[in-house]
Protein backbone atom coordinates (compact mmCIF):
# COMPACT_ATOMS: atom_id res chain seq x y z
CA UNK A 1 142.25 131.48 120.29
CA UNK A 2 138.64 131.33 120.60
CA UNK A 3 135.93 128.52 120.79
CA UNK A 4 133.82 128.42 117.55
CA UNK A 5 131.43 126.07 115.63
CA UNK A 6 132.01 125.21 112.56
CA UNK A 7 130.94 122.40 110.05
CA UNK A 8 133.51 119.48 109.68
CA UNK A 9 133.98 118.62 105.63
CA UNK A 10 131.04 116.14 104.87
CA UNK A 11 128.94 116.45 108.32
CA UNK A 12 125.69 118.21 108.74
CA UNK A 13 126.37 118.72 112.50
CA UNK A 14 128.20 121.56 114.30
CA UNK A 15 131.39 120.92 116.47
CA UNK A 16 133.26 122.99 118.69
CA UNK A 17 136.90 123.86 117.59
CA UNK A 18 139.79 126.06 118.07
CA UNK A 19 140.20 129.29 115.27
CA UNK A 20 141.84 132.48 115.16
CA UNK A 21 140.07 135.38 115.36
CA UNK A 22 139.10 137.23 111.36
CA UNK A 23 141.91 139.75 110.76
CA UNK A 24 140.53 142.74 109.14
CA UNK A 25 142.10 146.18 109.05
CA UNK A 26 139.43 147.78 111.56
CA UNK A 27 139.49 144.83 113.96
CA UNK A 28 141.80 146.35 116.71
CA UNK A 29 139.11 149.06 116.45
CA UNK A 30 135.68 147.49 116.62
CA UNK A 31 135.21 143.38 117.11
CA UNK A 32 133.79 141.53 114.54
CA UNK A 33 130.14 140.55 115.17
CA UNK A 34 130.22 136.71 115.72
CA UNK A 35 127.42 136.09 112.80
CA UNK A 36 130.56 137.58 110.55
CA UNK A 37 133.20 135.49 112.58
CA UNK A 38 132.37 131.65 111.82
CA UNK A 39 133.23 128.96 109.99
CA UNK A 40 129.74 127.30 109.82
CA UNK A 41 128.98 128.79 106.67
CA UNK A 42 126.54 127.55 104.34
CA UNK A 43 127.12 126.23 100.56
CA UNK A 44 125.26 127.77 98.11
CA UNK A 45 126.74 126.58 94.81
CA UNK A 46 124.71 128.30 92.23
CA UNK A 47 125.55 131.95 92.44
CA UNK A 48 122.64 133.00 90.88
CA UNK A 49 120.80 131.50 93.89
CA UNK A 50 122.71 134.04 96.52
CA UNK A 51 120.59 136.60 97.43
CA UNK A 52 120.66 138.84 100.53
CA UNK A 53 117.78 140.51 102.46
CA UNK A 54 116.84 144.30 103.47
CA UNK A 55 117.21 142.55 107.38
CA UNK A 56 121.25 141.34 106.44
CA UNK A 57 121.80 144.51 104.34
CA UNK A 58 120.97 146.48 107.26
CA UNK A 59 123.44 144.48 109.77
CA UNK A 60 126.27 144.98 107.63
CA UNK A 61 125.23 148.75 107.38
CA UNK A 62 124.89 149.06 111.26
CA UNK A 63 128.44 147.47 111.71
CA UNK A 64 130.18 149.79 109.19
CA UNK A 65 128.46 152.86 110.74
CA UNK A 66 130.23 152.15 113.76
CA UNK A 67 133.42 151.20 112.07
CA UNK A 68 133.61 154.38 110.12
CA UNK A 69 133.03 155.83 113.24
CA UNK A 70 136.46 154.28 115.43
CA UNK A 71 138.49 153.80 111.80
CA UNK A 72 139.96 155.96 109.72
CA UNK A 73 139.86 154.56 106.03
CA UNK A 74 140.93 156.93 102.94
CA UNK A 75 139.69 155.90 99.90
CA UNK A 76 142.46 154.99 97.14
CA UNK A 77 140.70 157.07 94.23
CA UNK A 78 139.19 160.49 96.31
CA UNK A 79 141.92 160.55 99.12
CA UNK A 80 139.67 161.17 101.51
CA UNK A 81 138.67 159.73 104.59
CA UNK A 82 135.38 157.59 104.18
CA UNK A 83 132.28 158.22 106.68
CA UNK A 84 128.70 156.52 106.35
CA UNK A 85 127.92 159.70 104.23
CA UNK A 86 130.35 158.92 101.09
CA UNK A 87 130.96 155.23 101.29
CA UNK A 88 130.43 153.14 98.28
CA UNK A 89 129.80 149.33 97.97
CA UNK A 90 133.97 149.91 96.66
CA UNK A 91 134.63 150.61 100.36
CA UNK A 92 131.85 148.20 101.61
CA UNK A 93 133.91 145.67 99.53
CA UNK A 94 137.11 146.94 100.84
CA UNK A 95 136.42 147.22 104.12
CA UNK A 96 134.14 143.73 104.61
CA UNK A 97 133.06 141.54 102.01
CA UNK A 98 136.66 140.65 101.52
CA UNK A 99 138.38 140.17 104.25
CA UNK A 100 135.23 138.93 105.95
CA UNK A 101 135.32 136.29 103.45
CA UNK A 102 139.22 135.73 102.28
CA UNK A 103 139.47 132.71 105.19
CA UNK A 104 136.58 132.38 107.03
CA UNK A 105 135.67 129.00 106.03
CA UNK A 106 137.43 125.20 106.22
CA UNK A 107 136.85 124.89 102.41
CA UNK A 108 138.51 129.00 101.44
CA UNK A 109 136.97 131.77 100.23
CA UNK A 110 133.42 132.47 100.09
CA UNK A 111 130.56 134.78 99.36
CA UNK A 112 129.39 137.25 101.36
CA UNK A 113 125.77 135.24 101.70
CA UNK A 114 127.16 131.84 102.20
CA UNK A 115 129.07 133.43 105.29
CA UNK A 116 125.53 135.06 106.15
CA UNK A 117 123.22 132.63 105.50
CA UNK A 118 121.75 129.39 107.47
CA UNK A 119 125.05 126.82 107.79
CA UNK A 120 122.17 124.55 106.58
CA UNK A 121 120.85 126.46 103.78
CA UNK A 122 121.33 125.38 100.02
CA UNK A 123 120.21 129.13 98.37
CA UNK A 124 118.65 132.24 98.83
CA UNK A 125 116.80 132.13 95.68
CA UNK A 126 116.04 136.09 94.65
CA UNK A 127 113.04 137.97 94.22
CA UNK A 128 114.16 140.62 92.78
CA UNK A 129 117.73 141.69 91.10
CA UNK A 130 119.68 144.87 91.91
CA UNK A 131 121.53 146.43 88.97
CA UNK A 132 123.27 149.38 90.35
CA UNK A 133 126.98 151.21 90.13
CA UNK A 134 129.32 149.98 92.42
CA UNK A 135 130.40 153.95 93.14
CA UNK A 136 126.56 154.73 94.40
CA UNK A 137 126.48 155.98 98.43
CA UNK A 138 125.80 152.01 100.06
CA UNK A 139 123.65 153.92 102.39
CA UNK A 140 121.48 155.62 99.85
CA UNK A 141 121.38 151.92 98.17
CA UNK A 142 119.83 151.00 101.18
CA UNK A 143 117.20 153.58 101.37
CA UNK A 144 116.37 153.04 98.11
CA UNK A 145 115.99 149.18 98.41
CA UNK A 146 113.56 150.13 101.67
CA UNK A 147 111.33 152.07 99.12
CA UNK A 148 111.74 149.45 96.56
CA UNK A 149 110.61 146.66 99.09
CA UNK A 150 108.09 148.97 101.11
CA UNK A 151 106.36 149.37 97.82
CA UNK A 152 106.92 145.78 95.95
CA UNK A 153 106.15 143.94 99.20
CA UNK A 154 109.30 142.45 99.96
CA UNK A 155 109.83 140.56 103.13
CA UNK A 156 113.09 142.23 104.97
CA UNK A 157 113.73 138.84 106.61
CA UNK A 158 112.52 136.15 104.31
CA UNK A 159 113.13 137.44 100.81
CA UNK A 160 115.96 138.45 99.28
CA UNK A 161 117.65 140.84 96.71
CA UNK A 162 120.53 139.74 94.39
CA UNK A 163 123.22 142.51 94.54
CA UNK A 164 126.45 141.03 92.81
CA UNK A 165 129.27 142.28 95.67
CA UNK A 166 127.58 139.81 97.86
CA UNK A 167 126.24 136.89 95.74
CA UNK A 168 129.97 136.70 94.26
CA UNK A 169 132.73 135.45 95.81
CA UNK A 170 135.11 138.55 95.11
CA UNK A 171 138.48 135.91 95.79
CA UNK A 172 137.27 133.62 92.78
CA UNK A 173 135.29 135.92 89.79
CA UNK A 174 135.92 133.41 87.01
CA UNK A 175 132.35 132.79 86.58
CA UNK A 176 132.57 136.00 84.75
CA UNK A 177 134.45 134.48 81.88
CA UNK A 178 131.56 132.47 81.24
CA UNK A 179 131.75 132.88 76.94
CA UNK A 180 128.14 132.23 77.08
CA UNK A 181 126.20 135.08 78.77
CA UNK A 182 123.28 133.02 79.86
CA UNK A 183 125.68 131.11 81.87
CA UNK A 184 126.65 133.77 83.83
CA UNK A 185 125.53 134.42 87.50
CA UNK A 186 124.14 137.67 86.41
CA UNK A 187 122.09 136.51 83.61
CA UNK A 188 120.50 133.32 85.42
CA UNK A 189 119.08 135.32 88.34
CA UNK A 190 117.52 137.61 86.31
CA UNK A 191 116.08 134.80 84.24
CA UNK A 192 114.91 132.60 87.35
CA UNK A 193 111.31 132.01 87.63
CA UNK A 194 111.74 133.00 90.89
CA UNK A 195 112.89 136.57 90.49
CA UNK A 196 109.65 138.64 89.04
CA UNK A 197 112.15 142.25 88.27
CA UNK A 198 114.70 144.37 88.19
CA UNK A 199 115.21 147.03 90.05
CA UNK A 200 117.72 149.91 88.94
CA UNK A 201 119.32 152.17 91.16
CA UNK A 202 120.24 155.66 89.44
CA UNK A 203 122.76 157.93 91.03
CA UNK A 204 121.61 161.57 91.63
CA UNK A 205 121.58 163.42 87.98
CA UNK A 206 124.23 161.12 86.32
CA UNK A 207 121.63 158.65 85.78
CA UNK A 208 125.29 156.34 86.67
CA UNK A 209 124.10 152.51 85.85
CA UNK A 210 123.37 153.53 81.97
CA UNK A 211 126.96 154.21 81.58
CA UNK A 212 128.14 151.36 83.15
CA UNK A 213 128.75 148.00 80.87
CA UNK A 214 127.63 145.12 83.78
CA UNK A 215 124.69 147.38 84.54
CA UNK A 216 123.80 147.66 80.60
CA UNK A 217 124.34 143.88 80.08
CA UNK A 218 121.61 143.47 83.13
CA UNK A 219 119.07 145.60 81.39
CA UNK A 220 119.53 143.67 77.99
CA UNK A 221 118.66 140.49 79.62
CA UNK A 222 115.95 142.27 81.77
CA UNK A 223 114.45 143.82 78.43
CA UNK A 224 115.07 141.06 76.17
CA UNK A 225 114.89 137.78 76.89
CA UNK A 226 113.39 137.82 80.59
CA UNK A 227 110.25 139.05 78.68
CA UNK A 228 110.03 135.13 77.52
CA UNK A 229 109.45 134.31 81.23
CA UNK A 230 106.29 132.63 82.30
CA UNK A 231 105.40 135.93 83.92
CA UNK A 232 106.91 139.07 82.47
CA UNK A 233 110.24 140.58 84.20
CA UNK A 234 109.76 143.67 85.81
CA UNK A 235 111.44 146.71 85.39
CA UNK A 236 111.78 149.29 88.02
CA UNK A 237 113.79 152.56 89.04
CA UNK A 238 115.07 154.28 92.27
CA UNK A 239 117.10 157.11 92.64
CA UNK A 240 117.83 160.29 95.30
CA UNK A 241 116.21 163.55 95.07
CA UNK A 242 118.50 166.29 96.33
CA UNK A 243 116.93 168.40 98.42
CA UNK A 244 115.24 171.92 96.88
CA UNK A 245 114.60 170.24 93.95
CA UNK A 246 110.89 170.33 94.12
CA UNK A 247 108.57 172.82 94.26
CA UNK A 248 104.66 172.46 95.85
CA UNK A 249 102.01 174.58 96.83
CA UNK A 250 100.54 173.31 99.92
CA UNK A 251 97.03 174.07 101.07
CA UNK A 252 96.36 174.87 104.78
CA UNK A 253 95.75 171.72 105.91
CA UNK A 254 99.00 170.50 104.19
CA UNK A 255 100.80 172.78 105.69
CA UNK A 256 99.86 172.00 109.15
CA UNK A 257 101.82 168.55 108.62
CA UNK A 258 104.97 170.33 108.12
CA UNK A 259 107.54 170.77 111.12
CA UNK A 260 110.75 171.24 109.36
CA UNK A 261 112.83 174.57 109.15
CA UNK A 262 111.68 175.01 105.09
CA UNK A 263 108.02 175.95 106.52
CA UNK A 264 109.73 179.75 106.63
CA UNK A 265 109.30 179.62 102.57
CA UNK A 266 105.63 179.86 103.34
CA UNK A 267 106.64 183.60 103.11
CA UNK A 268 107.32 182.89 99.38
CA UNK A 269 104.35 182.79 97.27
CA UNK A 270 103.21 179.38 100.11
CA UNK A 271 106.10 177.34 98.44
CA UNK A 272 107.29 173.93 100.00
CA UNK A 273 110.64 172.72 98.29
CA UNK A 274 111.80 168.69 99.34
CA UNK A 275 113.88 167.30 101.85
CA UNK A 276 116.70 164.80 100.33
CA UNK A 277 114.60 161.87 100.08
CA UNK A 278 114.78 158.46 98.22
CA UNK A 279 111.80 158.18 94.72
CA UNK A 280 111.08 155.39 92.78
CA UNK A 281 109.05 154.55 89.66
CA UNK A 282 107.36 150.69 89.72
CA UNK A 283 105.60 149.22 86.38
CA UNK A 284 101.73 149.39 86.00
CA UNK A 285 99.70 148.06 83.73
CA UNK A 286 101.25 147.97 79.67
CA UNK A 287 98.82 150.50 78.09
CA UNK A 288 98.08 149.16 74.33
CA UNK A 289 95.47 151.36 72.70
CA UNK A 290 92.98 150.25 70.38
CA UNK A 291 93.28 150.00 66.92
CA UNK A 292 90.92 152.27 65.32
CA UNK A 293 90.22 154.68 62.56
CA UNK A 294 91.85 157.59 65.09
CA UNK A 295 95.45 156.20 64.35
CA UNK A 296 95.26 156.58 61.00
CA UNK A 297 97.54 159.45 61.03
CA UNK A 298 99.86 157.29 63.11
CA UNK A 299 103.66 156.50 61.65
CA UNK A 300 103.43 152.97 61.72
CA UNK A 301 99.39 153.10 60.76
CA UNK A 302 96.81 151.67 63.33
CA UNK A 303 98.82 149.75 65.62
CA UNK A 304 100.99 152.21 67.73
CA UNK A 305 103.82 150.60 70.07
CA UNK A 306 102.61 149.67 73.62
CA UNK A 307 104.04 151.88 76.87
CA UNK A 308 104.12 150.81 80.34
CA UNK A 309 102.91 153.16 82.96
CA UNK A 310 105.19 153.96 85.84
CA UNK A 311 104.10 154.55 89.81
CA UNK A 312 106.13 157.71 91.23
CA UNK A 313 106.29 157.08 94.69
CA UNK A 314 108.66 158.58 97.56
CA UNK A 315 109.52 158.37 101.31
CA UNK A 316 109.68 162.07 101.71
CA UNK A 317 108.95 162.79 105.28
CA UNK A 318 105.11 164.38 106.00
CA UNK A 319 103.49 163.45 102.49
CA UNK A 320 105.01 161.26 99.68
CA UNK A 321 103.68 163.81 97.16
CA UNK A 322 106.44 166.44 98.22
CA UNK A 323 108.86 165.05 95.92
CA UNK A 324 108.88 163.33 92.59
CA UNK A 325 111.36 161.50 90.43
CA UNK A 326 113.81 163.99 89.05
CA UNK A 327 113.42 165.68 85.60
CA UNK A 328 117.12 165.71 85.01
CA UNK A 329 117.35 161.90 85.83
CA UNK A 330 114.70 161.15 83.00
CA UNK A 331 116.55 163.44 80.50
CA UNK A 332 119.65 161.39 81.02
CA UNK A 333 117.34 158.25 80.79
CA UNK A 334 115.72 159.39 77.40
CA UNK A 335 119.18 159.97 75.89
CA UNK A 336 120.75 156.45 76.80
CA UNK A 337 122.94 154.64 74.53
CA UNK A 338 124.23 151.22 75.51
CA UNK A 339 127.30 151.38 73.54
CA UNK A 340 128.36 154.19 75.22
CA UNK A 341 128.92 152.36 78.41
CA UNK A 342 132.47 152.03 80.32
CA UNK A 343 133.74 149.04 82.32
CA UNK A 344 136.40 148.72 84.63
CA UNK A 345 138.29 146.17 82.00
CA UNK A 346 138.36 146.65 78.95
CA UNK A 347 137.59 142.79 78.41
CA UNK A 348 133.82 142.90 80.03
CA UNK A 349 133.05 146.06 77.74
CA UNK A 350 134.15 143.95 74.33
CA UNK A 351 132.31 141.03 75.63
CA UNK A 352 128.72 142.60 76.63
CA UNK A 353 129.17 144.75 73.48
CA UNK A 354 129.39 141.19 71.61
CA UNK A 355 126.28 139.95 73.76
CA UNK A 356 124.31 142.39 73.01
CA UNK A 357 125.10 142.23 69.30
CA UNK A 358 121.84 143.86 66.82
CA UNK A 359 119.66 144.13 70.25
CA UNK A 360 121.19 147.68 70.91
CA UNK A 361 118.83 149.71 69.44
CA UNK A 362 115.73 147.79 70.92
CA UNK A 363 117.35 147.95 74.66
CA UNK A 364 117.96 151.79 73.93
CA UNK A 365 114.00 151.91 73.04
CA UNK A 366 112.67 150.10 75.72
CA UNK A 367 114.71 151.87 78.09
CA UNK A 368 114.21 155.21 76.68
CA UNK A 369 110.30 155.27 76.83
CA UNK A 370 110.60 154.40 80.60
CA UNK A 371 111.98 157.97 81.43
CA UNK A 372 109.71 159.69 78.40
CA UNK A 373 107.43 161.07 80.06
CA UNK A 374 109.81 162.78 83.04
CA UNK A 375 111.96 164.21 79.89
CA UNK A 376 108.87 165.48 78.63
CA UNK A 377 108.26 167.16 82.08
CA UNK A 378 111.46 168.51 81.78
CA UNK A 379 111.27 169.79 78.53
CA UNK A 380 108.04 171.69 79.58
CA UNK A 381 109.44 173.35 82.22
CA UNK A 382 113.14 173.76 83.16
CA UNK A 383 114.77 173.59 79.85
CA UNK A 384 112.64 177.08 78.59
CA UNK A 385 113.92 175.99 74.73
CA UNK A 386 110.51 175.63 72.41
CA UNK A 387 112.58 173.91 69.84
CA UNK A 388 114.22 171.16 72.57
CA UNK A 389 110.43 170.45 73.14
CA UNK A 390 109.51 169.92 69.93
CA UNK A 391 112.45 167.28 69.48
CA UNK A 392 111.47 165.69 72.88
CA UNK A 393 107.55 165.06 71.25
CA UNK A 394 109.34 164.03 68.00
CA UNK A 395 111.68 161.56 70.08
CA UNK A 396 108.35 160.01 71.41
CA UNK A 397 106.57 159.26 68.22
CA UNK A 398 110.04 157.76 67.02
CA UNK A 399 109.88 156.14 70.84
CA UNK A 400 105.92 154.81 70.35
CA UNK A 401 105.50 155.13 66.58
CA UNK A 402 102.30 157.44 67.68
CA UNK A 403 101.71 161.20 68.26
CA UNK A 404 97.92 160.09 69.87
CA UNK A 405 100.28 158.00 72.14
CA UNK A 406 102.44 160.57 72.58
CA UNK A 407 99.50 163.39 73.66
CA UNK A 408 98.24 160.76 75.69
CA UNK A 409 101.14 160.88 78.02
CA UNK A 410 101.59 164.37 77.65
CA UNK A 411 98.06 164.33 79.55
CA UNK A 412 98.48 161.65 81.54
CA UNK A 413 101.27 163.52 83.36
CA UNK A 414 99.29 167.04 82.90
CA UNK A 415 102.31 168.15 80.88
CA UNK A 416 100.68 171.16 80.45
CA UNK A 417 99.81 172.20 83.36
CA UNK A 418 102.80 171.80 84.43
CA UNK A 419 104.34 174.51 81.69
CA UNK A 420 101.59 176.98 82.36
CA UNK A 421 102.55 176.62 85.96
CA UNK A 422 105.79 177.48 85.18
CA UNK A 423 105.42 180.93 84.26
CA UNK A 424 103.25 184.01 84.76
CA UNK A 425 103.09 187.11 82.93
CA UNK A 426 106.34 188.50 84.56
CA UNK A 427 108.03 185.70 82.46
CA UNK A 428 110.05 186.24 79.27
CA UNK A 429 111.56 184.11 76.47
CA UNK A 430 110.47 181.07 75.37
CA UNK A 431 108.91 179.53 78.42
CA UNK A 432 105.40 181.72 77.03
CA UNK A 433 105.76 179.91 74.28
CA UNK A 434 106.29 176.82 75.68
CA UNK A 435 102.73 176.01 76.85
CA UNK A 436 101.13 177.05 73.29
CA UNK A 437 103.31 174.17 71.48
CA UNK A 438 101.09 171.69 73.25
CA UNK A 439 98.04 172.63 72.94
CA UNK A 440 99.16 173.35 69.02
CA UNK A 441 100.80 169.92 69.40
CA UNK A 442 97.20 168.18 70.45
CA UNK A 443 97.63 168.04 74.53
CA UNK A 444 94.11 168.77 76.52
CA UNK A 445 93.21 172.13 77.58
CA UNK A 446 91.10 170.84 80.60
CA UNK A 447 94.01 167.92 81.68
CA UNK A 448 95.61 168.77 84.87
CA UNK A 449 96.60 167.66 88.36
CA UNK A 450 93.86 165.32 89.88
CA UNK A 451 95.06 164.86 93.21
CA UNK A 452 94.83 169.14 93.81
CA UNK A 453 91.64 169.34 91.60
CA UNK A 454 93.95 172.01 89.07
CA UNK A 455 93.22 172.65 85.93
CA UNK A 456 95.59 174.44 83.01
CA UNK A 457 92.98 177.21 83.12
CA UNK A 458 92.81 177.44 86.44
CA UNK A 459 96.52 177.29 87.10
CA UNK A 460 96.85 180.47 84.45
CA UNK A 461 94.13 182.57 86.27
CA UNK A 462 95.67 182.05 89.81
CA UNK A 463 98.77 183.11 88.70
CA UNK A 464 97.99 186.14 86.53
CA UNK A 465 99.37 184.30 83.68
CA UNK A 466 96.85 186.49 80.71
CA UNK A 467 99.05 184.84 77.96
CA UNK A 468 98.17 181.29 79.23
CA UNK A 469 94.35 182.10 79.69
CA UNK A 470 93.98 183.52 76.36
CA UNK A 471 96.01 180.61 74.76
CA UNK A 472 93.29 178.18 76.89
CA UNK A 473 90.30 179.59 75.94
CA UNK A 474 91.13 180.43 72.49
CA UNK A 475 92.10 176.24 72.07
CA UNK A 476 88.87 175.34 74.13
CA UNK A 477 89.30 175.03 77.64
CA UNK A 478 85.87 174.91 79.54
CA UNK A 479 86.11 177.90 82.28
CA UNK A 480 82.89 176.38 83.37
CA UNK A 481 84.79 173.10 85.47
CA UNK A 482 87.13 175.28 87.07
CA UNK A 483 86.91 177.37 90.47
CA UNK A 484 85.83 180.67 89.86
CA UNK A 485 87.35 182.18 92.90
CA UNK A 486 90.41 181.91 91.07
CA UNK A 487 89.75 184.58 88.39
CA UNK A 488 91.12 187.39 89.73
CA UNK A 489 88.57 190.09 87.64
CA UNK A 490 90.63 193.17 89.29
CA UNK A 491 93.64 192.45 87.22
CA UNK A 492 91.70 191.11 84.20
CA UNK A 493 92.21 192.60 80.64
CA UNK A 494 89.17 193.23 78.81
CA UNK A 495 89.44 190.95 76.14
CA UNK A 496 89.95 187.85 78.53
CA UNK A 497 86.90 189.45 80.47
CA UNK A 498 84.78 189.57 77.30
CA UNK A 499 85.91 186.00 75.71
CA UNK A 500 84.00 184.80 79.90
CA UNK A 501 81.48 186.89 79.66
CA UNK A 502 80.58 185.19 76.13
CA UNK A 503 81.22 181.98 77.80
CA UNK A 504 78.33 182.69 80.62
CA UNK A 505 80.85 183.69 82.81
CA UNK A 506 81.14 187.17 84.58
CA UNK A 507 81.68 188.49 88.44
């Protein structure tokens, strides 16, 4: 027996009494923190209203670190023993919520935030909602939500995120039955006032929470009627970059930041490839181009569909720019169809399926043009199929019922730049054809990567790539903006060397 306080039914006021000690299947390993071993826990009635913060997140993560650590714990599906590396919020659940929360209060079972939260608090009211897969590593959830809050200014003590394994209490889910969706706890945080966006968190390549029904059912209401809001809902996206994914060549100066053992693939062509790191897209500003005479070869006429324009930011170590949000994460996100989705019971899947009713198609499309322009990426680089590009630039006039809106992403992301970086004239196959489809399709010749001062032109000379510098000049790039140290005139064919010489330019 210990000496606890707890809240007698009715009172405001704490008073000492006698309780056993939580029983969890770690315990004779590790003790149970006191915060987690209470019975002053607070009442938060509306579910909706239970969110947690980065600071609380974090506590629970320090406490199963050193669990994992003293107790061994084999998960029922893998078979294998679980370690802060592979645990999911399943063994998060498994491990704490519930049996943290089975009897740890005078009046039963609770949530996970009413046993965290101020024994005098009423709510946690959300600022943002999580939509996530429950199989996702809970400590690369965590990273990501750091990003996410880094970036979004959230508070990591005073504001809170609402992740659904915590707001719920996972003895009692009959708020789930709700036949009315808007009456569900998932559906009335999104649509508080008080919580200004989403925030999706996408498993490495699988791109997870789009095949997921609960996580579907979030974006619907995120992407449908949350727009009604007094403010508009947000819409953001995290994921994990496996390392070597990325690829960046790194001036002197950046390379005198870097202290890690990839600095030896210096030796290789001055290429920098990522760290695993945590990337994340916000919402910008909704780009809605003018009406005007220049649409009129537009699908839908002069008033092309809207797109929103997304932030890549990351926490790679030494400069954010290192990484960027994956290609193959975007391709999966581009190809989304919400009636694909599974669900653990059969019954949720029929029931958001119902919910979403006609509004499938118009989720798909708002999620799809998120990830268009990393697909596009994609499509210009790794993929090396001329045709699957072609499909990708049809997909995104179908997307924004505009090609001009379409070429202006393509430049906006310097598209192709990206493709005639891709190749030089070693290269074979399709990938030399790859960068003449854009400029054929309409992209800009003279469009390329701000923040290094590249240009497509510039990009081709410095790597030899003849076939790109002909394709350039020949659709109009201006060899007067770029650095001329670049051309490399040993190694120049004549005909490139005449078509600068009639340009005013020669050694």
């Amino acid at each position: 027996m210990k000496n606890c306080c707890c809240l007698k039914e009715g009172t405001r006021s704490p008073e000492i009494v006698f309780i056993e000690p939580l029983s969890t299947p770690w315990s004779d390993h590790c003790d149970v923190p006191e915060r987690y071993n209470t019975q002053r826990c607070a009442s938060i009635p509306d579910t909706h209203r239970r969110g947690i913060s980065l600071k609380q997140l974090d506590e629970i993560g320090d406490l199963a670190k050193t669990v994992l650590e003293r107790y061994e714990h084999i998960n029922s599906h893998s078979k294998q023993r679980v370690t802060a590396e592979n645990a999911t919020l399943y063994d998060i659940c498994d491990l704490f919520i519930s049996p943290l929360t089975v009897e740890n209060s005078s009046r039963g079972p609770v949530s996970f935030v009413e046993l965290i939260a101020h024994p005098d608090s009423d709510h946690q009211d959300p600022k943002w909602f999580v939509s996530h897969w429950w199989g996702t590593s809970f400590f690369d959830t965590l990273r990501m939500l750091h990003l996410h809050a880094e970036h979004r200014g959230v508070s990591a003590e005073e504001e809170y995120y609402w992740i659904c394994a915590f707001a719920n209490c996972q003895h009692n889910l009959s708020e789930l039955e709700e036949k009315d969706y808007r009456l569900t706890p998932f559906a009335r945080a999104i649509m508080s006032e008080k919580t200004v966006g989403t925030v999706v968190l996408l498993t490495e390549e699988k791109a997870m929470p789009f095949y997921r029904s609960w996580c579907i059912f979030e974006s619907f209401v995120s992407t449908t009627i949350a727009q009604d809001k007094a403010d508009p809902h947000l819409m953001d996206f995290c994921t994990i970059v496996p390392e070597w994914q990325c690829e960046s060549y790194l001036t002197e100066e950046e390379w005198k930041c870097i202290e890690d053992d990839q600095a030896t693939t210096r030796e290789n062509g001055g290429m920098y490839f990522n760290q695993r790191c945590a990337d994340m897209l916000y919402q910008q500003d909704q780009i809605i181009p003018e009406a005007s005479d220049d649409f009129s070869d537009d699908l839908l006429g002069p008033v092309p569909v809207p797109y929103t324009k997304y932030k890549d930011v990351s926490d790679h170590p030494y400069m954010s720019n290192l990484s960027w949000f994956p290609s193959a994460v975007s391709h999966k996100g581009l190809k989304v169809d919400i009636l694909d989705a599974e669900a653990s019971r059969e019954c949720d899947k029929k029931s958001i399926q119902a919910w979403v009713g006609n509004s499938a198609d118009s989720v798909n499309a708002v999620l799809r043009r998120s990830f268009f322009a990393g697909a596009l990426v994609m499509a210009a680089t790794e993929i090396n199929d001329v045709e699957n590009l072609k499909r990708v630039l049809k997909e995104g006039e179908d997307l924004f019922c505009s090609k001009k809106t379409v070429i202006h992403i393509a430049n906006d992301n310097a598209v192709l730049n990206y493709a005639v970086a891709y190749t030089d004239d070693s290269s074979s196959g399709q990938w030399r054809d790859i960068a003449l489809c854009l400029l054929e399709y309409g992209c800009d010749p003279d469009i390329g990567w701000t923040d290094k001062g590249w240009l497509p032109l510039q990009t081709a000379f410095q790597n030899n790539a003849h076939h790109h510098v002909r394709n350039l000049l020949t659709h109009g790039a201006d060899v007067t903006i770029i650095d001329k140290s670049t051309i490399q005139w040993d190694s120049c064919p004549e005909d490139i060397a005449t078509m600068l010489h009639e340009r005013g330019i020669s050694m």
